[in-house]
C-alpha atoms as a PDB file:
ATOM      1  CA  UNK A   1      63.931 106.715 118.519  1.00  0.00           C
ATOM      2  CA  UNK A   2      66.874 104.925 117.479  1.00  0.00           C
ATOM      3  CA  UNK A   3      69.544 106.610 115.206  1.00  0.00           C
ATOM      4  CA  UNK A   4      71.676 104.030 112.648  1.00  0.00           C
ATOM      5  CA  UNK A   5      75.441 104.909 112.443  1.00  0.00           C
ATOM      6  CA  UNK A   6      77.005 105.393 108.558  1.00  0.00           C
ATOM      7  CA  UNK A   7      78.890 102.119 108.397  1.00  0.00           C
ATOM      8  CA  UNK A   8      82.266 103.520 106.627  1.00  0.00           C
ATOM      9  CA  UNK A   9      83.185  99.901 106.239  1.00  0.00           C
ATOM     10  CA  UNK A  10      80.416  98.330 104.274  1.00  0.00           C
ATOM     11  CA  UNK A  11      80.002 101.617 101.915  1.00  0.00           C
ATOM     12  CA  UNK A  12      83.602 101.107 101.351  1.00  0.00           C
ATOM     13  CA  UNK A  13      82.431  97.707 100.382  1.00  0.00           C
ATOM     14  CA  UNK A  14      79.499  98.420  98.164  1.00  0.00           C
ATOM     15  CA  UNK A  15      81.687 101.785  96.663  1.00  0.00           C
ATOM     16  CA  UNK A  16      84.384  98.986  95.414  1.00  0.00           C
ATOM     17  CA  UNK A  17      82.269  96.842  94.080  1.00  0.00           C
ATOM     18  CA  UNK A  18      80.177  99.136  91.991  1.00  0.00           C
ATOM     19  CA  UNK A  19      83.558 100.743  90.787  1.00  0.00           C
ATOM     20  CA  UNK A  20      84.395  96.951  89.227  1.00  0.00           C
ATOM     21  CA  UNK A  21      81.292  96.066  88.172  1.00  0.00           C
ATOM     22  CA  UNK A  22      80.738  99.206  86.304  1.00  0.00           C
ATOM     23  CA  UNK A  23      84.794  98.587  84.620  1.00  0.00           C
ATOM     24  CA  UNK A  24      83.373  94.814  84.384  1.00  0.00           C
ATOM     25  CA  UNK A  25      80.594  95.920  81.916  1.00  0.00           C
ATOM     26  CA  UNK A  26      82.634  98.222  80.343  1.00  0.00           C
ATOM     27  CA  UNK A  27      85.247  95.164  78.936  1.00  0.00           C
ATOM     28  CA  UNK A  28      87.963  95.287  81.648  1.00  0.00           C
ATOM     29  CA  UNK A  29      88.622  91.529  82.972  1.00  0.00           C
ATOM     30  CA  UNK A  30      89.186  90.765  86.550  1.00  0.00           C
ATOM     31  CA  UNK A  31      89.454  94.824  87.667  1.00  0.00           C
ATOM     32  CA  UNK A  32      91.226  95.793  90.746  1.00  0.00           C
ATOM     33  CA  UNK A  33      91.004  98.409  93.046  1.00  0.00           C
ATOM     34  CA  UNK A  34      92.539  99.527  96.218  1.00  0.00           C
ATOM     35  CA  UNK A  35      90.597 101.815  97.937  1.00  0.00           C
ATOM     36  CA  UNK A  36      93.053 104.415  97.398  1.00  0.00           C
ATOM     37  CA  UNK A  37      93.639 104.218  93.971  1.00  0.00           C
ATOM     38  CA  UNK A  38      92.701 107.756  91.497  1.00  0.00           C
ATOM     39  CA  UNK A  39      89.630 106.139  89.662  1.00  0.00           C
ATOM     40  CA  UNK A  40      90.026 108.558  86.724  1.00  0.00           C
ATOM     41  CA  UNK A  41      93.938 107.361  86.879  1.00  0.00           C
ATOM     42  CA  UNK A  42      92.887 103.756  86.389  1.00  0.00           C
ATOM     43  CA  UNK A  43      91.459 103.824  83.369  1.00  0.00           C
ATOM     44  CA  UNK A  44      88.508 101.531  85.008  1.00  0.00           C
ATOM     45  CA  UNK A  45      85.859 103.973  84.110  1.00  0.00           C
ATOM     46  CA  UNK A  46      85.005 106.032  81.178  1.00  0.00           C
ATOM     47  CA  UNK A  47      83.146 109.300  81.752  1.00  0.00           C
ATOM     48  CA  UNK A  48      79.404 107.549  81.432  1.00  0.00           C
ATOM     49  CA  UNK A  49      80.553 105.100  83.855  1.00  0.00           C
ATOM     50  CA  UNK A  50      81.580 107.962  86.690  1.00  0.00           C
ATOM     51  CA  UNK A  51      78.411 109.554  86.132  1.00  0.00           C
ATOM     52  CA  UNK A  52      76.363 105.825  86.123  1.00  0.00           C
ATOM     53  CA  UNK A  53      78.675 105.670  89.905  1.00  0.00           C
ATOM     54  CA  UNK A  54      77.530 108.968  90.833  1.00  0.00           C
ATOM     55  CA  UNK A  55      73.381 108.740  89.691  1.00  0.00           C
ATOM     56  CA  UNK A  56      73.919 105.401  91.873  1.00  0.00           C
ATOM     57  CA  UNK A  57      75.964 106.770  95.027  1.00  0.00           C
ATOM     58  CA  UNK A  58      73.147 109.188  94.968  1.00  0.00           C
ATOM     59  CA  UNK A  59      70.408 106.495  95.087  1.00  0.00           C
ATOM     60  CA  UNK A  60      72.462 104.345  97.594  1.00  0.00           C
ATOM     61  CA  UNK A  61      73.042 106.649 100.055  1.00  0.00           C
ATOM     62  CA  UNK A  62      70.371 108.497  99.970  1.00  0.00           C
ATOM     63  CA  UNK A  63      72.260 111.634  99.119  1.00  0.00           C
ATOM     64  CA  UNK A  64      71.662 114.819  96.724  1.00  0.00           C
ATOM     65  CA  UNK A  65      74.982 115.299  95.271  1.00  0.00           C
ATOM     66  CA  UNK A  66      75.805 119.369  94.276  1.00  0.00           C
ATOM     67  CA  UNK A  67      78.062 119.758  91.156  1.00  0.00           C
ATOM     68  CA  UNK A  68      80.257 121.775  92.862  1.00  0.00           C
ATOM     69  CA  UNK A  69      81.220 118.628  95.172  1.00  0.00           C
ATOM     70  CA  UNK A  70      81.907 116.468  91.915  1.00  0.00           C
ATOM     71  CA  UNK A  71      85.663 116.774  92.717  1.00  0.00           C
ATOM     72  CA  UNK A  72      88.997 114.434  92.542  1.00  0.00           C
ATOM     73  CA  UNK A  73      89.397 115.518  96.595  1.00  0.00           C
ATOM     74  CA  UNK A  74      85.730 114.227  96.859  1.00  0.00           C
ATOM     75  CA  UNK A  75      85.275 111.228  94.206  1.00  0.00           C
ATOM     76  CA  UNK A  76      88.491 110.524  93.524  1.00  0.00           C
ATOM     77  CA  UNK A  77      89.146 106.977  95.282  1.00  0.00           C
ATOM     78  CA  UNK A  78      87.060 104.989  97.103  1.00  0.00           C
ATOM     79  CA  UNK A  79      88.249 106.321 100.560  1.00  0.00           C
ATOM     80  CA  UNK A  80      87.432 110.119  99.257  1.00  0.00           C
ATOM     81  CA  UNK A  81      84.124 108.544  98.368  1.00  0.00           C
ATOM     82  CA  UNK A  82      83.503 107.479 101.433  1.00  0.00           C
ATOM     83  CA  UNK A  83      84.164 110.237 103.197  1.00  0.00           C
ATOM     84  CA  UNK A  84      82.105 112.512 101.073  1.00  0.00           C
ATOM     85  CA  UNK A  85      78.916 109.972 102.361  1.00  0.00           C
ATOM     86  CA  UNK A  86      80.077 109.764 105.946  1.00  0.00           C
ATOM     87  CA  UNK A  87      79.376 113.594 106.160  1.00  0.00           C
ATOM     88  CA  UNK A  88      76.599 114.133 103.584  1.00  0.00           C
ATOM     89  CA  UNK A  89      74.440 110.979 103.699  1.00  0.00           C
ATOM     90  CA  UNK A  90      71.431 110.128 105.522  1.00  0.00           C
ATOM     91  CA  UNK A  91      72.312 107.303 107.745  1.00  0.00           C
ATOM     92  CA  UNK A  92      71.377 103.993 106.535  1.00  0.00           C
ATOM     93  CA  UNK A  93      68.880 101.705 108.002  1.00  0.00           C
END
């Protein structure tokens, strides 16, 4: 039985660009985002579009996200994001 490793790097990837395609539909042009930047600080997303990132992180990663984890420390930049998968999502295939 093989196991697959969480690849930190390319859910860092896919985390950033959901992030700026979900600012790109709500009217921001040309969004950037370092991977350390506050997301609620940035203005990029409005309250639908965190909870559009989070419905989707949940699909993604195969992951059932409690409330109580909905924090800044957990969801608060791309890297927290990240994280927050490494330890709670099933590995990906």
């Amino acid at each position: 039985m093989t196991t697959h490793a969480f690849d930190t790097n390319a859910a860092r990837n896919d985390v950033r660009a959901k992030v700026i395609d979900l600012a790109s539909r709500l009217g921001h042009e040309k969004p950037a985002l370092g991977d350390d930047d506050v997301i609620p600080k940035t203005g990029l997303l409005d309250s639908t579009g965190i909870m559009e990132l989070i419905v989707w992180l949940e699909t993604r990663f195969d992951v059932e996200i409690d409330q109580s984890d909905l924090t800044i420390e957990n969801f608060g930049t791309v890297n927290a994001i990240v994280a927050y998968l490494a330890a709670h999502a099933r590995p990906m295939a």
